[in-house]
C-alpha atoms as a PDB file:
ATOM      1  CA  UNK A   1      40.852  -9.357  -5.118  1.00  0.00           C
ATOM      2  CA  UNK A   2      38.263  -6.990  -3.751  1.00  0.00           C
ATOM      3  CA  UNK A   3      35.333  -5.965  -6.309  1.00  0.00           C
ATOM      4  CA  UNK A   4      36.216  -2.243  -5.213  1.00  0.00           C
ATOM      5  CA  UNK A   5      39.597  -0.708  -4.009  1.00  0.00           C
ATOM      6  CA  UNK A   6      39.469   2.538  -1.488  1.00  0.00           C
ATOM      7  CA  UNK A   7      42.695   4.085   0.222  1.00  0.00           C
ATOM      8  CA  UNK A   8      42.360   3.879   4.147  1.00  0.00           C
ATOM      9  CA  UNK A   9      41.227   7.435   4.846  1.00  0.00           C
ATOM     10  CA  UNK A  10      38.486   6.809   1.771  1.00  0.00           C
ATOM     11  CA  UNK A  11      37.364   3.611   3.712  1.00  0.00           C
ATOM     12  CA  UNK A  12      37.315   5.703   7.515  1.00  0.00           C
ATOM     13  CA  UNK A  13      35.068   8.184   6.312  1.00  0.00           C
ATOM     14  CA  UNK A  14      33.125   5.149   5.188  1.00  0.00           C
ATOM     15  CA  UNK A  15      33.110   3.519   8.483  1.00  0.00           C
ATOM     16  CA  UNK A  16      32.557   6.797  10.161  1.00  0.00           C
ATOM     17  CA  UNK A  17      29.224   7.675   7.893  1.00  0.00           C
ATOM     18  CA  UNK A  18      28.099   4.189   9.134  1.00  0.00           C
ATOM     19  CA  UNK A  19      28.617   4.697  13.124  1.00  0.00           C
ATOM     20  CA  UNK A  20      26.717   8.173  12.256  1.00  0.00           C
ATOM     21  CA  UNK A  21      23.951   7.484   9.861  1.00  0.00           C
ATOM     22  CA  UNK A  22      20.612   7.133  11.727  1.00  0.00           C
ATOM     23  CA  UNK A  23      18.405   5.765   8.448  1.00  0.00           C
ATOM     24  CA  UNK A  24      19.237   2.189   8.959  1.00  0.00           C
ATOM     25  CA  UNK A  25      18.447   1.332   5.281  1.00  0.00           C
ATOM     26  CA  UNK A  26      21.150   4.046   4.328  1.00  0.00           C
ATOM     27  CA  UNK A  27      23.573   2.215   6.834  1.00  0.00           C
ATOM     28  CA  UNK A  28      23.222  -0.837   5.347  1.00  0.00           C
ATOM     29  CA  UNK A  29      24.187   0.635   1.754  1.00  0.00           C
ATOM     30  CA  UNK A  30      27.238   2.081   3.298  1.00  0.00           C
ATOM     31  CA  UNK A  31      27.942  -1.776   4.865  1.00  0.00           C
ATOM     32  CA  UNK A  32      27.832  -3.322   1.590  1.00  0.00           C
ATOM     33  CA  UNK A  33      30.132  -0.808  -0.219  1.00  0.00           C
ATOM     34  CA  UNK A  34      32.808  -1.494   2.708  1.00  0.00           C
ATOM     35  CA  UNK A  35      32.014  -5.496   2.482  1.00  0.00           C
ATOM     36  CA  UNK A  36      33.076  -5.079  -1.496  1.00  0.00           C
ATOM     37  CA  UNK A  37      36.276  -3.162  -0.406  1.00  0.00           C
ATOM     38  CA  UNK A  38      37.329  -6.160   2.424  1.00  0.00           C
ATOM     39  CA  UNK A  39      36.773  -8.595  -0.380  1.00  0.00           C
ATOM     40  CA  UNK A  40      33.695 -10.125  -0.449  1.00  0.00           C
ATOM     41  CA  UNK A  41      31.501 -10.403  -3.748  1.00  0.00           C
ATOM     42  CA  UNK A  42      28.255  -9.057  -5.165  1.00  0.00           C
ATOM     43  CA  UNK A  43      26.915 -12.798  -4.419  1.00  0.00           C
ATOM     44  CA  UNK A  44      28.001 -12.872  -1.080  1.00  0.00           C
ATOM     45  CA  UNK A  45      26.672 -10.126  -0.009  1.00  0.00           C
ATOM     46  CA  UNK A  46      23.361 -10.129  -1.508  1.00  0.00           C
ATOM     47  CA  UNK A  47      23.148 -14.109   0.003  1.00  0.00           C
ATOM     48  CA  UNK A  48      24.030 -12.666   3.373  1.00  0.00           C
ATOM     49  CA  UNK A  49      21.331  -9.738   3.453  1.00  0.00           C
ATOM     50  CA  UNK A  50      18.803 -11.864   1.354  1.00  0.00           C
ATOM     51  CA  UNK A  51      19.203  -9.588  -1.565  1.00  0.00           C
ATOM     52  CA  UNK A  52      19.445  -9.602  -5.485  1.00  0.00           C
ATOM     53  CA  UNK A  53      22.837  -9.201  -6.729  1.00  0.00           C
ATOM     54  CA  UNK A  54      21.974  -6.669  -8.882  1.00  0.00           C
ATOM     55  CA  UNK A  55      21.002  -4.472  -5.604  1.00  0.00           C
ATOM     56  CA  UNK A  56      24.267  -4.485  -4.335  1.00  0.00           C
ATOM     57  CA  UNK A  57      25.912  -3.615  -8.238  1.00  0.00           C
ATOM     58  CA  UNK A  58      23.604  -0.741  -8.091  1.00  0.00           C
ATOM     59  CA  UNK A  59      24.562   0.564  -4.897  1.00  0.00           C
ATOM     60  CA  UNK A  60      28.041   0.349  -5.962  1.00  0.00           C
ATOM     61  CA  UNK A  61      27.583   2.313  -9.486  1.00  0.00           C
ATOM     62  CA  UNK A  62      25.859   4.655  -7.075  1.00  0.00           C
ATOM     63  CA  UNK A  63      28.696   5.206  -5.056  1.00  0.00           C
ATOM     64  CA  UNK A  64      31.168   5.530  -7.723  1.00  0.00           C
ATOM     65  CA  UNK A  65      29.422   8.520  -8.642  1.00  0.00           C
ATOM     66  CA  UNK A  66      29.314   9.994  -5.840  1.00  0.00           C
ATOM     67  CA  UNK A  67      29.027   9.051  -1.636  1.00  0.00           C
ATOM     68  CA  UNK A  68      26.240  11.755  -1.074  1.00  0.00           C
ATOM     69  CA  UNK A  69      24.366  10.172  -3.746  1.00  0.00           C
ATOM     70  CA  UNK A  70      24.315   7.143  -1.987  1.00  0.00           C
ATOM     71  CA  UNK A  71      23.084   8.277   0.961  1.00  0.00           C
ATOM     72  CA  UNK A  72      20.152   9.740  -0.494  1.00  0.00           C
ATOM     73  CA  UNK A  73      16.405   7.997   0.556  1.00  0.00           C
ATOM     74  CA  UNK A  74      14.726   8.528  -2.531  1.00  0.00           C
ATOM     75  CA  UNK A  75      12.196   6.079  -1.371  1.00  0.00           C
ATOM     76  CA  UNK A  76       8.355   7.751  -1.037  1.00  0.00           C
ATOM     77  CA  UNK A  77       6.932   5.233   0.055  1.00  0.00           C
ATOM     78  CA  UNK A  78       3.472   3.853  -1.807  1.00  0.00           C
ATOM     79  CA  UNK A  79       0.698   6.227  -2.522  1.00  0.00           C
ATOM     80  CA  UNK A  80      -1.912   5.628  -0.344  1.00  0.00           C
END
């Protein structure tokens, strides 16, 4: 069973914010929210991207709040 369940039109817009998105690091947050919906788990995917598990949980509680959250880039960068 998938680790999170979207109707089809929820999972198009999805797929369509991907295509679109030209941050590459948001992209890839979008990919692993539409990997949990086709089934794979919070292991899998962070094995496949070389990631923590807990990485892709957080991008998930992220997007249950809200999709324009997660495709914010709070990221600053380090101070220099």
């Amino acid at each position: 069973m998938p680790e999170l369940i979207l109707r089809p039109a929820e999972k198009n817009v999805l797929i369509s914010h991907h295509i679109t998105i030209k941050n590459k690091k948001l992209a890839e947050k979008v990919k692993f929210i539409i990997l949990l919906t086709d089934g794979y788990t919070h292991k899998q995917i962070a094995k496949i991207f070389l990631l923590k598990e807990r990485t892709i949980y957080r991008h998930k509680m992220v997007y249950k709040k809200s999709l324009n959250n997660l495709l914010q880039c709070k990221y600053k960068g380090m101070p220099i």
